[in-house]
Protein backbone atom coordinates (compact mmCIF):
# COMPACT_ATOMS: atom_id res chain seq x y z
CA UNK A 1 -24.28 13.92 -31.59
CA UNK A 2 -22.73 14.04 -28.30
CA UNK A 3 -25.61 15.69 -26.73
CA UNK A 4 -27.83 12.58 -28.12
CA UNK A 5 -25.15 9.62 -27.29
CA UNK A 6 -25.28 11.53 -23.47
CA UNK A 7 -29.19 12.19 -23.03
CA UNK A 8 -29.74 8.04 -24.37
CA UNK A 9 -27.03 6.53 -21.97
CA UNK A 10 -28.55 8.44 -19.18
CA UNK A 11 -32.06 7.36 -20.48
CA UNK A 12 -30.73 3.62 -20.34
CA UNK A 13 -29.13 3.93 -16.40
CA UNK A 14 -32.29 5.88 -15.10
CA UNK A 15 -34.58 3.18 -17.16
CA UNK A 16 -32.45 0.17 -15.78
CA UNK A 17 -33.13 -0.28 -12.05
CA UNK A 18 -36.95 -0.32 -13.16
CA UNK A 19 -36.48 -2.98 -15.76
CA UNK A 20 -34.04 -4.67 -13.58
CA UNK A 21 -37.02 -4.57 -10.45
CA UNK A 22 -39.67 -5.70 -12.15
CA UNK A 23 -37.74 -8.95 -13.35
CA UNK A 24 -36.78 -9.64 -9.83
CA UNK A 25 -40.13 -8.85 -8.82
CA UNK A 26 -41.32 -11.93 -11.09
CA UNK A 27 -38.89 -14.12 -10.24
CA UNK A 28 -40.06 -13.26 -6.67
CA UNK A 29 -43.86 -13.58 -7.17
CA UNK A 30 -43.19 -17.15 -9.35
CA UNK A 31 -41.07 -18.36 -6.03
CA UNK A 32 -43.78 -17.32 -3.90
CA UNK A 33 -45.95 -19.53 -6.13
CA UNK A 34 -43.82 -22.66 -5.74
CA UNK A 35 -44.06 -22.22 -2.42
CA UNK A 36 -47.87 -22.27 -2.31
CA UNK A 37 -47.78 -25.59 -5.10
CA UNK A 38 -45.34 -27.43 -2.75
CA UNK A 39 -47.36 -27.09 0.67
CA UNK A 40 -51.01 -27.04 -0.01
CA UNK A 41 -52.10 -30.46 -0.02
CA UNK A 42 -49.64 -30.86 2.97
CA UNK A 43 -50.79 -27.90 5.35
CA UNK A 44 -54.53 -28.66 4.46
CA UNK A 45 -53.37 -32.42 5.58
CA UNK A 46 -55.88 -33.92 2.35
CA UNK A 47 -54.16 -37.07 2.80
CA UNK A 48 -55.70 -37.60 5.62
CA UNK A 49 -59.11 -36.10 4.85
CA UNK A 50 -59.45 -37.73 1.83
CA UNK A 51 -59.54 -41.05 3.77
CA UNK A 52 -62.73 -39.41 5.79
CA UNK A 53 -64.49 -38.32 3.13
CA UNK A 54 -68.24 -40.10 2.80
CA UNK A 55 -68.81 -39.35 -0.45
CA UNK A 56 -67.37 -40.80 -3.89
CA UNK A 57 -66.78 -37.15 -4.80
CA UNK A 58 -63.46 -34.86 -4.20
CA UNK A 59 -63.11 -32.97 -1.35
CA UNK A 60 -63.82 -28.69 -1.33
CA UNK A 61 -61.14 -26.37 -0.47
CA UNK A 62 -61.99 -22.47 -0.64
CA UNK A 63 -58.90 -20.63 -1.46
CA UNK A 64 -58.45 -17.25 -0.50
CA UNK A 65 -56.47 -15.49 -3.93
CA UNK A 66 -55.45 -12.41 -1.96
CA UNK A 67 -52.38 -12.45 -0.11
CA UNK A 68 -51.39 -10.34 2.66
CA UNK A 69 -48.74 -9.30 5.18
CA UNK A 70 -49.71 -8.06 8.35
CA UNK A 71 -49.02 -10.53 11.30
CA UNK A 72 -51.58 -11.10 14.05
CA UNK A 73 -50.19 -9.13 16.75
CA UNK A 74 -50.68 -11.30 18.98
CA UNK A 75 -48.19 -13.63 17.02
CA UNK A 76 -45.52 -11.40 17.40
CA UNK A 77 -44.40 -12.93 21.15
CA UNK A 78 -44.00 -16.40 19.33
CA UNK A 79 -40.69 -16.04 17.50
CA UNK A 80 -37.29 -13.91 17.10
CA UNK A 81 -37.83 -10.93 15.08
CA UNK A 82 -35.48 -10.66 12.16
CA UNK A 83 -35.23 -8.56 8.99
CA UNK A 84 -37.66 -11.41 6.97
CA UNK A 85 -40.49 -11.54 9.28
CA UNK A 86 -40.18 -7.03 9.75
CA UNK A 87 -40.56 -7.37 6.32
CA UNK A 88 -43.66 -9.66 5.97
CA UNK A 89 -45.04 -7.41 9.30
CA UNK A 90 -44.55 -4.05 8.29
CA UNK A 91 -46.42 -5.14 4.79
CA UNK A 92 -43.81 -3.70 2.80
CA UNK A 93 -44.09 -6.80 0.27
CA UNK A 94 -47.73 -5.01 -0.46
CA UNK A 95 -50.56 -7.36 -0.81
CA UNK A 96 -51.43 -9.18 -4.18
CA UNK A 97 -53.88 -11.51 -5.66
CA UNK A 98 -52.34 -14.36 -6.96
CA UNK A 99 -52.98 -15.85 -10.71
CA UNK A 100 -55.77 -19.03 -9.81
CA UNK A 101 -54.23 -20.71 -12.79
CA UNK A 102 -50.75 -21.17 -11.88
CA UNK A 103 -51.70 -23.06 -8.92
CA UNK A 104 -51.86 -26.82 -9.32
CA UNK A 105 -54.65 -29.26 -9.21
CA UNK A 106 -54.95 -30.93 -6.39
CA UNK A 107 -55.62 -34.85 -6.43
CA UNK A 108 -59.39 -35.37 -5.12
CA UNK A 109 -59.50 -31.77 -3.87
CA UNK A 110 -61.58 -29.32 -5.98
CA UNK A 111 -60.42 -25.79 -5.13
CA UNK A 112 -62.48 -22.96 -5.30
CA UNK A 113 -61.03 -19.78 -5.83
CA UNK A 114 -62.14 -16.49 -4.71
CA UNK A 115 -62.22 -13.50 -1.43
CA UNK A 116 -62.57 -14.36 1.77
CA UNK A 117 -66.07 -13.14 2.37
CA UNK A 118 -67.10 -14.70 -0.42
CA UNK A 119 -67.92 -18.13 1.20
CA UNK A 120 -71.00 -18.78 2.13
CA UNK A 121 -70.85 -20.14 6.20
CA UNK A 122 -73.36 -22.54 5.35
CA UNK A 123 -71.31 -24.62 2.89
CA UNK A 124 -68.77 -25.86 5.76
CA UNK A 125 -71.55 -28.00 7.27
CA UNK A 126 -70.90 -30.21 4.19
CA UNK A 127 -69.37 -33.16 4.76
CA UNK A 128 -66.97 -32.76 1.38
CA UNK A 129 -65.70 -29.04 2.22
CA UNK A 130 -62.30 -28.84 3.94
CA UNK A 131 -62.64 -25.15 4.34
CA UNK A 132 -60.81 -22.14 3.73
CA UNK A 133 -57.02 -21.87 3.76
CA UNK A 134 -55.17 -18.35 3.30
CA UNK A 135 -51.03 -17.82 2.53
CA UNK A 136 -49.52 -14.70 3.84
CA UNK A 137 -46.85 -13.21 1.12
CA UNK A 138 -43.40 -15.25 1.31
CA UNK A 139 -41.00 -13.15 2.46
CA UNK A 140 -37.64 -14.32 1.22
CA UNK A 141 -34.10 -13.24 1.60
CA UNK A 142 -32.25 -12.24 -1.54
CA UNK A 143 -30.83 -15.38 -2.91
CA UNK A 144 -34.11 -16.61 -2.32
CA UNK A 145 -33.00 -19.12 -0.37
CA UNK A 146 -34.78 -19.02 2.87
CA UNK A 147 -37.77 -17.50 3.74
CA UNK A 148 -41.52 -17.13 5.84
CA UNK A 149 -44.82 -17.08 5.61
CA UNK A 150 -48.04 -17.40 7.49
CA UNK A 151 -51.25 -19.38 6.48
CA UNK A 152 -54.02 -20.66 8.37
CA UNK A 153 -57.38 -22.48 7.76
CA UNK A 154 -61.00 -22.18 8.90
CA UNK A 155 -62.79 -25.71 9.06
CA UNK A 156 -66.03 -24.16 10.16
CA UNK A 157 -67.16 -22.41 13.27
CA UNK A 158 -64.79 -23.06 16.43
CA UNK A 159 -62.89 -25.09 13.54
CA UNK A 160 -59.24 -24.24 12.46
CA UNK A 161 -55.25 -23.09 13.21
CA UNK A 162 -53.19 -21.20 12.01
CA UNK A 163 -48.88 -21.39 11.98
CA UNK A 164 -45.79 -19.34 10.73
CA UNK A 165 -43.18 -21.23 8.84
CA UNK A 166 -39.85 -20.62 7.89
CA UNK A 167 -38.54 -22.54 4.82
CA UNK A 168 -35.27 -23.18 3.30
CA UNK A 169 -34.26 -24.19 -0.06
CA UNK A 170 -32.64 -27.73 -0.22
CA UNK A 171 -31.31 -29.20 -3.52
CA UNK A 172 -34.11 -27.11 -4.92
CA UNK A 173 -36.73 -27.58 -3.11
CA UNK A 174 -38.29 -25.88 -0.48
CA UNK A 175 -38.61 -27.25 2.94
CA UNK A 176 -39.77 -26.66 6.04
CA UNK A 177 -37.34 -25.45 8.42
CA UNK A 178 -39.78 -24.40 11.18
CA UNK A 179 -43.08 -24.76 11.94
CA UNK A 180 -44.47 -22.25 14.57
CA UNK A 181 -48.09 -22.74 15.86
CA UNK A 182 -49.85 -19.49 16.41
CA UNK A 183 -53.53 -20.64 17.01
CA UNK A 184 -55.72 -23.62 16.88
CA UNK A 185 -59.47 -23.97 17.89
């Protein structure tokens, strides 16, 4: 009986660092979500957009669902290093594909959800599309309470920029701490 009560506490402490990872791990991946939900329509500016928009019909956004870590190298002169951005560099997040559904409607933005590659070139000669926007993984400290990430968005040919941002938390929400402009044409 011993043996048993031994082999099944064991069991439970090798098991528990897994079970305990992957729960952080979600409460990670639904933070990097809120992040996403609370600066789209800002950082593709469809305020203002929507106000140049010709047509009675909503605006196109193409959303790339697959987001990655690597930094631009040539970005790397434009800030401090520190242990959040190493971490977003050195993809040791790993990259993911985000759930299309958990991000929120936009108001008169239709978003269109897919791979890079996948959008056609010819599409950003319409006078609705905004383009394609891409998020970098968040990479947050512990308390998830600060963190970074990169997006950027192509308009079109010789059409977009691109910026790292640091965020903080702030009675709950997050805001932007820092906003570091790594390319615009």
């Amino acid at each position: 009986m011993k043996q048993l009560y031994r082999i099944s506490i064991i069991a439970i402490l090798s098991l528990a660092p897994i079970l305990l990872y992957g729960q952080g791990n979600n409460k990670y991946e639904n933070e990097e979500i809120k992040v996403i939900n609370q600066f789209l329509y800002k950082l593709i500016d469809a305020e203002r957009l929507s106000k140049y928009n010709e047509t009675d019909k909503p605006l196109t956004l193409y959303f790339h669902t697959g987001l990655d870590c690597d930094l631009n190298k040539s970005h790397k002169k434009e800030y401090k290093r520190n242990i959040l951005l190493k971490q977003l560099d050195n993809s040791n997040l790993g990259r993911r594909f985000i759930d299309s559904t958990k991000i929120e409607k936009l108001k008169n933005v239709d978003i269109i959800f897919g791979r890079k590659n996948m959008y056609p070139k010819e599409k950003y000669n319409s006078k609705r599309v905004i383009g394609t926007i891409s998020f970098s993984r968040t990479s947050f400290n512990k308390s998830l309470t600060t963190g970074y990430f990169y997006y950027d968005v192509y308009c079109g040919e010789d059409c977009g920029h691109g910026a790292l941002i640091r965020i903080k938390k702030n009675n709950g929400a997050w805001i932007i701490d820092d906003y570091i402009s790594m390319w615009i044409s």
